[in-house]
Protein backbone atom coordinates (compact mmCIF):
# COMPACT_ATOMS: atom_id res chain seq x y z
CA UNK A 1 -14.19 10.02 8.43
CA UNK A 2 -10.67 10.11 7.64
CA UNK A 3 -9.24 7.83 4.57
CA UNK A 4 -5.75 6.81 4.48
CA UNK A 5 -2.88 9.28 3.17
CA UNK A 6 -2.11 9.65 -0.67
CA UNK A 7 1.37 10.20 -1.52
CA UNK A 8 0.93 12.45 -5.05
CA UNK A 9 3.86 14.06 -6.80
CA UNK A 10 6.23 16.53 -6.33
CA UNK A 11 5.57 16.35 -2.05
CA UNK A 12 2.00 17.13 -2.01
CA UNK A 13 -0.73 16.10 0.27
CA UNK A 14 -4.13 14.99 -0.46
CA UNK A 15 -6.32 13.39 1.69
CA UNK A 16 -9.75 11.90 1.27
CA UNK A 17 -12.70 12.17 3.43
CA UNK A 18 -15.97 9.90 3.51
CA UNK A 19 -18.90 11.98 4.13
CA UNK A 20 -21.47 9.50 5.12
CA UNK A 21 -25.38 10.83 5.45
CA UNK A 22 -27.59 9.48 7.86
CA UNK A 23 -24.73 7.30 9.90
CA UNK A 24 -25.71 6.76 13.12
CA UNK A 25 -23.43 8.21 15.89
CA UNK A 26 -21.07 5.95 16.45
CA UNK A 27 -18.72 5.90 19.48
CA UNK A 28 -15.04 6.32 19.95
CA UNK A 29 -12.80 3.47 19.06
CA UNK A 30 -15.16 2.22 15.68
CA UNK A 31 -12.57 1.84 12.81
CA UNK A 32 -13.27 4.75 9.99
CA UNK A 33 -11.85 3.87 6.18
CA UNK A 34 -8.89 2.95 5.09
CA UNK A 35 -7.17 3.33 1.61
CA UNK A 36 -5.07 -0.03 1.32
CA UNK A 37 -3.99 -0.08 -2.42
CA UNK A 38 -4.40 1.98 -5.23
CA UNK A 39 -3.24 1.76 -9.32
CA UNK A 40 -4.11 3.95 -12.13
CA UNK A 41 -6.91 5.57 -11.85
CA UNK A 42 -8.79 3.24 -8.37
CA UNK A 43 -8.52 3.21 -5.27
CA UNK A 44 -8.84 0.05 -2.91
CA UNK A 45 -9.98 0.62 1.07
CA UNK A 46 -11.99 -1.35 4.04
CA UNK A 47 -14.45 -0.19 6.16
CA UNK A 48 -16.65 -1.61 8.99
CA UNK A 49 -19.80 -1.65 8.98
CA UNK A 50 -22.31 -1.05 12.24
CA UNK A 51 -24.75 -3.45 12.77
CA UNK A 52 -28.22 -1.88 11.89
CA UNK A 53 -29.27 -1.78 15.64
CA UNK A 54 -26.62 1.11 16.93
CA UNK A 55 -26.89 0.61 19.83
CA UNK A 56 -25.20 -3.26 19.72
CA UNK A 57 -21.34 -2.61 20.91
CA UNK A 58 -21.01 -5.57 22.22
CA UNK A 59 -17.73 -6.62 20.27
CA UNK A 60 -16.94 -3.77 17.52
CA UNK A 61 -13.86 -5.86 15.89
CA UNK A 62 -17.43 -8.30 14.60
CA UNK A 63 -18.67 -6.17 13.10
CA UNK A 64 -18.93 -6.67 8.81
CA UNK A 65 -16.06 -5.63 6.20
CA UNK A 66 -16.69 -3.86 3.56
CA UNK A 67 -14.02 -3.61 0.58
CA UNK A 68 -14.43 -0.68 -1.97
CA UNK A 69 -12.94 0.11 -4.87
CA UNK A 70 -13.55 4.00 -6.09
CA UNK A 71 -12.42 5.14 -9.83
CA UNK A 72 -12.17 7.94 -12.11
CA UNK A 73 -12.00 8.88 -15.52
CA UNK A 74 -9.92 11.78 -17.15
CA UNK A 75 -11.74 13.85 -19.79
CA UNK A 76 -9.47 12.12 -22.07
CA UNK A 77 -10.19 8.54 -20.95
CA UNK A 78 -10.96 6.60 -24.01
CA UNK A 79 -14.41 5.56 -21.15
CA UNK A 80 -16.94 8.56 -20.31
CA UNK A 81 -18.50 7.16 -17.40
CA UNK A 82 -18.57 9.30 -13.78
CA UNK A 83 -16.94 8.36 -11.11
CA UNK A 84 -18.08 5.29 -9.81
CA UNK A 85 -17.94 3.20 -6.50
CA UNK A 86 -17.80 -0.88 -6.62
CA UNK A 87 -18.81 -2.30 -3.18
CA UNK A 88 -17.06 -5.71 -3.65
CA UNK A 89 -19.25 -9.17 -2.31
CA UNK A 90 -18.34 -10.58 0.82
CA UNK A 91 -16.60 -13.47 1.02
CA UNK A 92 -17.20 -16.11 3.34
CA UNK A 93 -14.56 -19.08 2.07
CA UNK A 94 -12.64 -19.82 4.96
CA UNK A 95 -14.88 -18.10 7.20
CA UNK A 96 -15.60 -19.11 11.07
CA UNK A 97 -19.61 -19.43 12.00
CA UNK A 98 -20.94 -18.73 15.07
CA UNK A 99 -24.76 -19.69 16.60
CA UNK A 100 -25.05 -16.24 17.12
CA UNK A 101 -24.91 -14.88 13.79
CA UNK A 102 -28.37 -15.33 12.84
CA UNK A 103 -29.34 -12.65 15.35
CA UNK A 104 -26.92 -10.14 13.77
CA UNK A 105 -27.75 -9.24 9.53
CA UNK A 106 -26.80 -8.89 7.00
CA UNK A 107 -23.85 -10.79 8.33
CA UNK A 108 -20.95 -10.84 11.02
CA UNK A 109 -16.99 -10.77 10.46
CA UNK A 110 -17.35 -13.92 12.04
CA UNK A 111 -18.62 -15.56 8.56
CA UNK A 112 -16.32 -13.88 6.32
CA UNK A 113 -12.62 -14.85 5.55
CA UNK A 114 -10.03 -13.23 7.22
CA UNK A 115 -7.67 -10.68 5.06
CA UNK A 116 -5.34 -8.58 5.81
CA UNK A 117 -4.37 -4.80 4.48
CA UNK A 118 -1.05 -5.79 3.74
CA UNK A 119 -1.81 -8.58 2.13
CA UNK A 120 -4.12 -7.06 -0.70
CA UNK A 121 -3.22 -5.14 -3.67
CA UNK A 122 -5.26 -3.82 -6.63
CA UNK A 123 -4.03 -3.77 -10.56
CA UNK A 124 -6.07 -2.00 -13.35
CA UNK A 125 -5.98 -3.52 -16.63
CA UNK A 126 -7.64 -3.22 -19.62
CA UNK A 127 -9.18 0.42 -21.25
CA UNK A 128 -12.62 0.00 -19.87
CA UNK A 129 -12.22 0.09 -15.88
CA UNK A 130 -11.50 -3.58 -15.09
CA UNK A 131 -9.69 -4.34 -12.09
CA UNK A 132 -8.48 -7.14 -9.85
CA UNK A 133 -8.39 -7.09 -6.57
CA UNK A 134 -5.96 -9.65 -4.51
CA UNK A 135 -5.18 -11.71 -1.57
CA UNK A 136 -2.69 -13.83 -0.39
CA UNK A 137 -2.82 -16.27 2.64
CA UNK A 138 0.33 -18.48 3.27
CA UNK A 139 0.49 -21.47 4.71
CA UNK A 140 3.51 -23.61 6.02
CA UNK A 141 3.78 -26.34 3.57
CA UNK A 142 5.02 -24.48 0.54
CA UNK A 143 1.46 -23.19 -0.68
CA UNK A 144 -0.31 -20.44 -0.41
CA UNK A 145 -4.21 -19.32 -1.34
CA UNK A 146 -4.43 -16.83 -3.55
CA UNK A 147 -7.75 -15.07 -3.70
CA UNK A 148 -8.93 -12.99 -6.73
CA UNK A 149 -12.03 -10.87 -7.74
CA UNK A 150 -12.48 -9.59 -11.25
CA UNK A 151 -14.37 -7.01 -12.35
CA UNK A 152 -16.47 -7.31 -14.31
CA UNK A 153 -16.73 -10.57 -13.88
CA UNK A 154 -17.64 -12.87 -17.13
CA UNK A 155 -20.76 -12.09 -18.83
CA UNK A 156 -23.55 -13.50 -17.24
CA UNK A 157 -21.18 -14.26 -13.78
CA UNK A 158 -22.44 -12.35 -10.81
CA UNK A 159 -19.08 -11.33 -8.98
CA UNK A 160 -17.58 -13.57 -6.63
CA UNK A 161 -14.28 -14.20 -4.96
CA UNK A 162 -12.20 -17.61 -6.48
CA UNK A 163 -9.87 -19.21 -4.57
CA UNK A 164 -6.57 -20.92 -5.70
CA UNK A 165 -4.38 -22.94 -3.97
CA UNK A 166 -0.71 -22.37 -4.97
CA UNK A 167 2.28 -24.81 -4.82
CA UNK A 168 5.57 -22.87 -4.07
CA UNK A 169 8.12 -24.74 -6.62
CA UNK A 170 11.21 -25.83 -4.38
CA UNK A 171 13.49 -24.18 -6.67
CA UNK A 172 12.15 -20.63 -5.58
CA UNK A 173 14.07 -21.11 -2.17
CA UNK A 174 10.84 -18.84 -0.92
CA UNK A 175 10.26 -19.35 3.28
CA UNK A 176 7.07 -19.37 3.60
CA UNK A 177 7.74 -20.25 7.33
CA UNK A 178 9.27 -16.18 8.19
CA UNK A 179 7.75 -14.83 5.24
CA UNK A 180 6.19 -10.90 5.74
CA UNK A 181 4.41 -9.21 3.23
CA UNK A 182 5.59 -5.81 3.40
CA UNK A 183 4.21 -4.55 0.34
CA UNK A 184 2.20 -5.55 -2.70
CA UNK A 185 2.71 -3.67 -5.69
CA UNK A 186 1.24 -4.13 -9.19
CA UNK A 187 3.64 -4.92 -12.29
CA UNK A 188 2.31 -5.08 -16.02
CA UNK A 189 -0.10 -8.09 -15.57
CA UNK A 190 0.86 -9.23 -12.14
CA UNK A 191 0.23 -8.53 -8.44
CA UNK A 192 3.77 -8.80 -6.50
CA UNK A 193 3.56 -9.50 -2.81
CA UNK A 194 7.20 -8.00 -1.38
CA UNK A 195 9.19 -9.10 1.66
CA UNK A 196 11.66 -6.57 2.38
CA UNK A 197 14.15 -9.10 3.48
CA UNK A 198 13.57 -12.32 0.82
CA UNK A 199 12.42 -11.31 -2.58
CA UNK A 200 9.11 -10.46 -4.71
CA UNK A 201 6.52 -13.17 -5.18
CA UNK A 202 4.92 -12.67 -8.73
CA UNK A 203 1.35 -13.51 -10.19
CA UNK A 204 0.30 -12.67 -13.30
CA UNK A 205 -3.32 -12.21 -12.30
CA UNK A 206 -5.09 -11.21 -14.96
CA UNK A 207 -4.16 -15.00 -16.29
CA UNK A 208 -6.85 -16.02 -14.08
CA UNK A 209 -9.79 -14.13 -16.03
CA UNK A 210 -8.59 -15.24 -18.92
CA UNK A 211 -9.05 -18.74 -18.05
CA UNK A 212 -5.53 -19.64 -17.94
CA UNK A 213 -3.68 -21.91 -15.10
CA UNK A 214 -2.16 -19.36 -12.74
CA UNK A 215 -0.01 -22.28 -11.41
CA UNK A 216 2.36 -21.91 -14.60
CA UNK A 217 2.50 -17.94 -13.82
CA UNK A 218 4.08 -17.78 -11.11
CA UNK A 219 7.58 -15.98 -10.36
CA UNK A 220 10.15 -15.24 -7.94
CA UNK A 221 12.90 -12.42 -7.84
CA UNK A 222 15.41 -12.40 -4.94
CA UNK A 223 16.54 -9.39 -3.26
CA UNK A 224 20.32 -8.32 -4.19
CA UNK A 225 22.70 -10.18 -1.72
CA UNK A 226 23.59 -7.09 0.30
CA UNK A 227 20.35 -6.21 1.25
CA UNK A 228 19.33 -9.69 2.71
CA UNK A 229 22.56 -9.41 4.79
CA UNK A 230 20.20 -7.18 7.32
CA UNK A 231 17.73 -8.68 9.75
CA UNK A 232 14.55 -6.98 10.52
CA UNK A 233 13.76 -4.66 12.48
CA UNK A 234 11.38 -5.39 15.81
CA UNK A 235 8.47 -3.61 14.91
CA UNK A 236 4.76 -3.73 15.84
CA UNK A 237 2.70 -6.33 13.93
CA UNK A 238 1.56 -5.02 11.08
CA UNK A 239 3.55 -1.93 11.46
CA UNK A 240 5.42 -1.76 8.03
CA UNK A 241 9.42 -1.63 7.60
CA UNK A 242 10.48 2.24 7.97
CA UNK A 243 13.74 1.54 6.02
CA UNK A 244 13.33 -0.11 3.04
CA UNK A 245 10.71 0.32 -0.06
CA UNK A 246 10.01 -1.21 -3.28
CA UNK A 247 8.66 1.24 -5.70
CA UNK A 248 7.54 1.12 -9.15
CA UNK A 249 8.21 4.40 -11.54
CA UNK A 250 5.27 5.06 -13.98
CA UNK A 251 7.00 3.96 -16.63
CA UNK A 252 7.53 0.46 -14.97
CA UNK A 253 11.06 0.84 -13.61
CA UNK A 254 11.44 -1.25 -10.11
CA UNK A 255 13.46 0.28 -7.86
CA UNK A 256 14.38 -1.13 -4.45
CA UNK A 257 15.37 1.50 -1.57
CA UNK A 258 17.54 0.47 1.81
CA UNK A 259 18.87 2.49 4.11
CA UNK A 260 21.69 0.51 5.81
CA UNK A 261 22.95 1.12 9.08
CA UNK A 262 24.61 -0.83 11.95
CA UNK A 263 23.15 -2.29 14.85
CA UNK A 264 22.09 -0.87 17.10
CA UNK A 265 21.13 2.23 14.31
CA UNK A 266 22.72 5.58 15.66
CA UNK A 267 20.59 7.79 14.16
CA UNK A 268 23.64 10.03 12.15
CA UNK A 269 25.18 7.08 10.85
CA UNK A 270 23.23 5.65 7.33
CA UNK A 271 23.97 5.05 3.99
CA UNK A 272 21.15 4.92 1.27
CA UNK A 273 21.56 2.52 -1.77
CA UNK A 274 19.24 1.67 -4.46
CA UNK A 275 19.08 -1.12 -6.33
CA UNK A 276 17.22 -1.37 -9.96
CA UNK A 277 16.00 -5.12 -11.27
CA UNK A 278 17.34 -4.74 -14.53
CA UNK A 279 16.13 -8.39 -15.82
CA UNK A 280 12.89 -9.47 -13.76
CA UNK A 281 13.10 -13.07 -15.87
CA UNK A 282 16.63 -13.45 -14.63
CA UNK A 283 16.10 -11.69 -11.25
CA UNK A 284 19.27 -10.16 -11.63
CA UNK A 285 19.60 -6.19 -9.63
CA UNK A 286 22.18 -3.75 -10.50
CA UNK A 287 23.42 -1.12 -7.42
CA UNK A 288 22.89 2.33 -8.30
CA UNK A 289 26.71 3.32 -7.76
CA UNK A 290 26.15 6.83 -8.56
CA UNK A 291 22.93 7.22 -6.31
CA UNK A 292 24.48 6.09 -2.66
CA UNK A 293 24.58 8.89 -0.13
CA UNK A 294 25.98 8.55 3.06
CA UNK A 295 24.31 10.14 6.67
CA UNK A 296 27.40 13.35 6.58
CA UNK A 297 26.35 14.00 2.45
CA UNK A 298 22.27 13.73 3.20
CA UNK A 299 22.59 16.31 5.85
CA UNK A 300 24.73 18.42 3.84
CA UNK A 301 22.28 18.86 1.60
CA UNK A 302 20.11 19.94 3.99
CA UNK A 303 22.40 22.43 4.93
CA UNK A 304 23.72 23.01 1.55
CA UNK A 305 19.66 24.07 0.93
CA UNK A 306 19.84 26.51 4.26
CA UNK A 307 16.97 24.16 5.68
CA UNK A 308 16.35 23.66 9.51
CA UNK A 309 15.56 19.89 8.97
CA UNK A 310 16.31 17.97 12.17
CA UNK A 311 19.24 15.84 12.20
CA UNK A 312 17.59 12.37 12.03
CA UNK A 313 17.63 9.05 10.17
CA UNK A 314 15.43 9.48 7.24
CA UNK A 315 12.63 7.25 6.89
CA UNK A 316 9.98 5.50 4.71
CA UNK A 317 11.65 6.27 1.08
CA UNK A 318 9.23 6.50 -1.58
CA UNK A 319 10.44 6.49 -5.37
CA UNK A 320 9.33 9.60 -7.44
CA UNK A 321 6.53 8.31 -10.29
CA UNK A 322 7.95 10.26 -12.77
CA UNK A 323 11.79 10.32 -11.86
CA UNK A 324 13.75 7.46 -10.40
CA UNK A 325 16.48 9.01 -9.21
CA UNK A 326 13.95 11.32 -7.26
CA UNK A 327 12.81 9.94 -3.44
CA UNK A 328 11.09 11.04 -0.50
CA UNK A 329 11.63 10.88 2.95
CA UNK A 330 10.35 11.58 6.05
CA UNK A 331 11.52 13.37 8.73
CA UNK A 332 10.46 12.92 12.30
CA UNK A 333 11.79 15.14 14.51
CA UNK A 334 12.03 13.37 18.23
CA UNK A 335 10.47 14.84 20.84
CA UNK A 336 8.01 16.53 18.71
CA UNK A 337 4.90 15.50 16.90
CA UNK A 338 6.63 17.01 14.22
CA UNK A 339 7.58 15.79 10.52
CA UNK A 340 9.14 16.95 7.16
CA UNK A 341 9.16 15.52 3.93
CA UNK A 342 12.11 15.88 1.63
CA UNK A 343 12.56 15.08 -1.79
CA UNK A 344 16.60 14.56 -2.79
CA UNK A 345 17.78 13.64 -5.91
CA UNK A 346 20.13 11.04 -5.36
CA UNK A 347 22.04 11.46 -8.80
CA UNK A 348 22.65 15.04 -8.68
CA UNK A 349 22.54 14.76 -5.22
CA UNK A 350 20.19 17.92 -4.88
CA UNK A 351 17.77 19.01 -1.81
CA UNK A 352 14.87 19.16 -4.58
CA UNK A 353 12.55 20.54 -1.75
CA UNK A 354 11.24 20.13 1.44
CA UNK A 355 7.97 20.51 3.07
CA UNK A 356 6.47 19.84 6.78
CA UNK A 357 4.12 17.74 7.19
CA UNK A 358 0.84 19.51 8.53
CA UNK A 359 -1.44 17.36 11.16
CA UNK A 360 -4.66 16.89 10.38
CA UNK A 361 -5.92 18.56 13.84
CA UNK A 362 -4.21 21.64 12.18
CA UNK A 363 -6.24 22.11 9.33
CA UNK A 364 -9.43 24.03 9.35
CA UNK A 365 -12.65 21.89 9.47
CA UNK A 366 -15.39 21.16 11.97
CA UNK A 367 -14.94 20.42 15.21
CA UNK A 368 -17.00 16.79 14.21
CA UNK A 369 -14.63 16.29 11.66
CA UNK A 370 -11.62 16.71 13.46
CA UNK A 371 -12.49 14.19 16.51
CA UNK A 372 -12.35 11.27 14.26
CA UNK A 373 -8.74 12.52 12.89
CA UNK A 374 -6.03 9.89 13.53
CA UNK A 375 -2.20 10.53 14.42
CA UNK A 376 -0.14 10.08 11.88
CA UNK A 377 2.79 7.90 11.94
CA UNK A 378 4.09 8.10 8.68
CA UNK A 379 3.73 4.51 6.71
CA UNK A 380 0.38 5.76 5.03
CA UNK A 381 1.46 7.05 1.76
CA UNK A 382 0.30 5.53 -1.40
CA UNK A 383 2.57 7.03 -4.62
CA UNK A 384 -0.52 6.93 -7.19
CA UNK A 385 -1.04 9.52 -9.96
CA UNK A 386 -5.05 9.03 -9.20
CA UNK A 387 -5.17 12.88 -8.61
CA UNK A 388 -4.44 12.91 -12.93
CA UNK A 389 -7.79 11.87 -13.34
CA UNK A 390 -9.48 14.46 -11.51
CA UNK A 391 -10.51 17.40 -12.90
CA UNK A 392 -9.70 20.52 -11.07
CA UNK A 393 -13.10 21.73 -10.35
CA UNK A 394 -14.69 18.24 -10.07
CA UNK A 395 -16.90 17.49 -7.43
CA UNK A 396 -17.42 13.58 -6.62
């Protein structure tokens, strides 16, 4: 089964693969897992779950969710434990019921609340492997419920999902009404839910296992004025935003990426800017003056670098971990199933390197493997620095 796409450093690949013993064939069309967040050293996905009777296909979108959280430890990780898997509880608050249930066990998706990928994040905290998973679900009347697992949970807790009901101050000018989560991203102590064309919402959510009011912890940044002068795009549902990224550097810079063009978008005429949030109390951005590029200077670096990169719009920018003045792009030639990543740095205003992006059906593996490989359309990269924990002959 095919996980979602890691983004690692320095364009390189890695992708993980569930190898799952004893599964019962399943058909065509059943959703494999997918990686939705991941922070330090864990990563967050989903996966369905086939009823124990295989041969019930009746509806496969019923079928259970499972959430997951896998972690490492480095060799110098103050904790010595393996790798380990957490298969988080279900939760049911907010659920629908049906009659029908009973007939189906352990459960159906029926009972359990709904949440979506890009709704959930995952922050790491703490020096022995706790984590909190997220989940926001807005409603129209300033509010939103904000759903929370810790783990581990308090001593003598089992682990359960809490749910708490948020009231959106007025003075946050957030509309909740057109609000999109593009993104969620972890900062320091907080989970921060990102639309790409109104501002960051931020939780401290650790606050929460602590025993203190989350209420009071809440926190609102804007996006800098020339970057809410775009509309969005029309794109699928749940499709993300090919234009514009939020990134965090390892060191906890916060950069936003846009790359501006008029509408209707020619494809050869762009101009990337970058903003940094200098002050996140204050909200306040500065423009990267020294960092804008223009479509005619991007492609002469291409040229500049004697590379036969096609002469389109670059896409989903991604924020180098370890240098912000470092992104990546992607590349999709038209006509062709056929992409390149490119990693420019925007100060120096360097071609750093370049790399196409090889298919999945293009790598050796069996010929079982390969029929559950997905196409690729370029929104599933993760920037995470999980890879550092891994040793280079581990096997997990």
């Amino acid at each position: 089964m095919k996980w979602q796409h890691l983004q690692l450093l320095e364009i390189a690949l890695s992708r993980l693969y569930l190898h799952w013993a004893g599964r019962p064939q399943i058909r065509r069309g059943f959703a494999g897992p997918t990686a939705i967040a991941a922070h330090r050293n864990s990563i967050l996905f989903r996966m369905s779950v086939p009823f124990v009777d295989s041969m019930c296909w009746i509806d496969i979108p019923s079928f259970p969710v499972d959430y997951l959280v896998y972690s490492c430890y480095s060799s110098s990780s103050s904790s010595s434990s393996p790798p380990s898997l957490t298969v988080l509880p279900p939760f049911f608050d907010g659920g629908r019921t049906d009659p029908s249930d009973k007939y189906f066990q352990p459960y159906r998706r029926q009972h359990q609340r709904i949440m979506f990928n890009h709704n959930m994040g995952i922050l790491c905290h703490g020096d022995n492997g706790e984590f909190t998973v997220g989940d926001i679900t807005y409603r129209y009347d300033q509010e939103v419920d904000l759903c929370l697992l810790h783990h581990p949970p308090p001593a003598g807790t089992p682990p359960k999902w809490s749910v708490n009901r948020l009231q959106i101050p007025p003075e946050m000018k957030i509309d909740l009404y057109s609000w999109k989560t593009d993104l969620v991203v972890p900062i320091g102590r907080s989970l921060c839910w990102v639309d790409y064309y109104q501002g960051i919402l931020l939780i401290d959510v650790v606050a929460d296992s602590q025993g203190s009011p989350i209420q009071q912890q809440l926190h609102y940044v804007r996006l800098p004025s020339q970057a809410l002068k775009s509309r969005r795009l029309y794109i699928d549902p749940g499709a993300p935003d090919p234009f514009r990224r939020v990134c965090v550097t390892d060191a906890g810079i916060i950069k936003l990426v846009c790359i501006l063009t008029k509408y209707p978008p020619p494809d050869d005429e762009f101009t990337i800017i970058t903003w940094t949030l200098v002050d996140i109390n204050q909200g306040s951005w500065r423009k990267d003056v020294d960092t804008i590029v223009g479509a005619d200077e991007f492609f002469g670096l291409c040229k500049a670098a004697k590379s036969c990169l096609p002469r389109v719009r670059p896409s989903f920018p991604v924020v180098s971990l370890v240098d912000p003045d470092v992104i990546c792009f992607l590349l999709k030639e038209k006509g062709r199933n056929l992409s390149w990543m490119v990693e420019v740095n925007m100060r120096n205003k360097v071609l750093q390197s370049s790399a196409i992006y090889i298919n999945e059906e293009e790598e050796e593996g069996p010929p079982s493997e390969k029929d559950r490989r997905n196409t690729f359309f370029g929104h599933s990269f993760i920037p995470t620095k999980f890879s550092s924990y891994l040793a280079e002959d581990a096997i997990t």
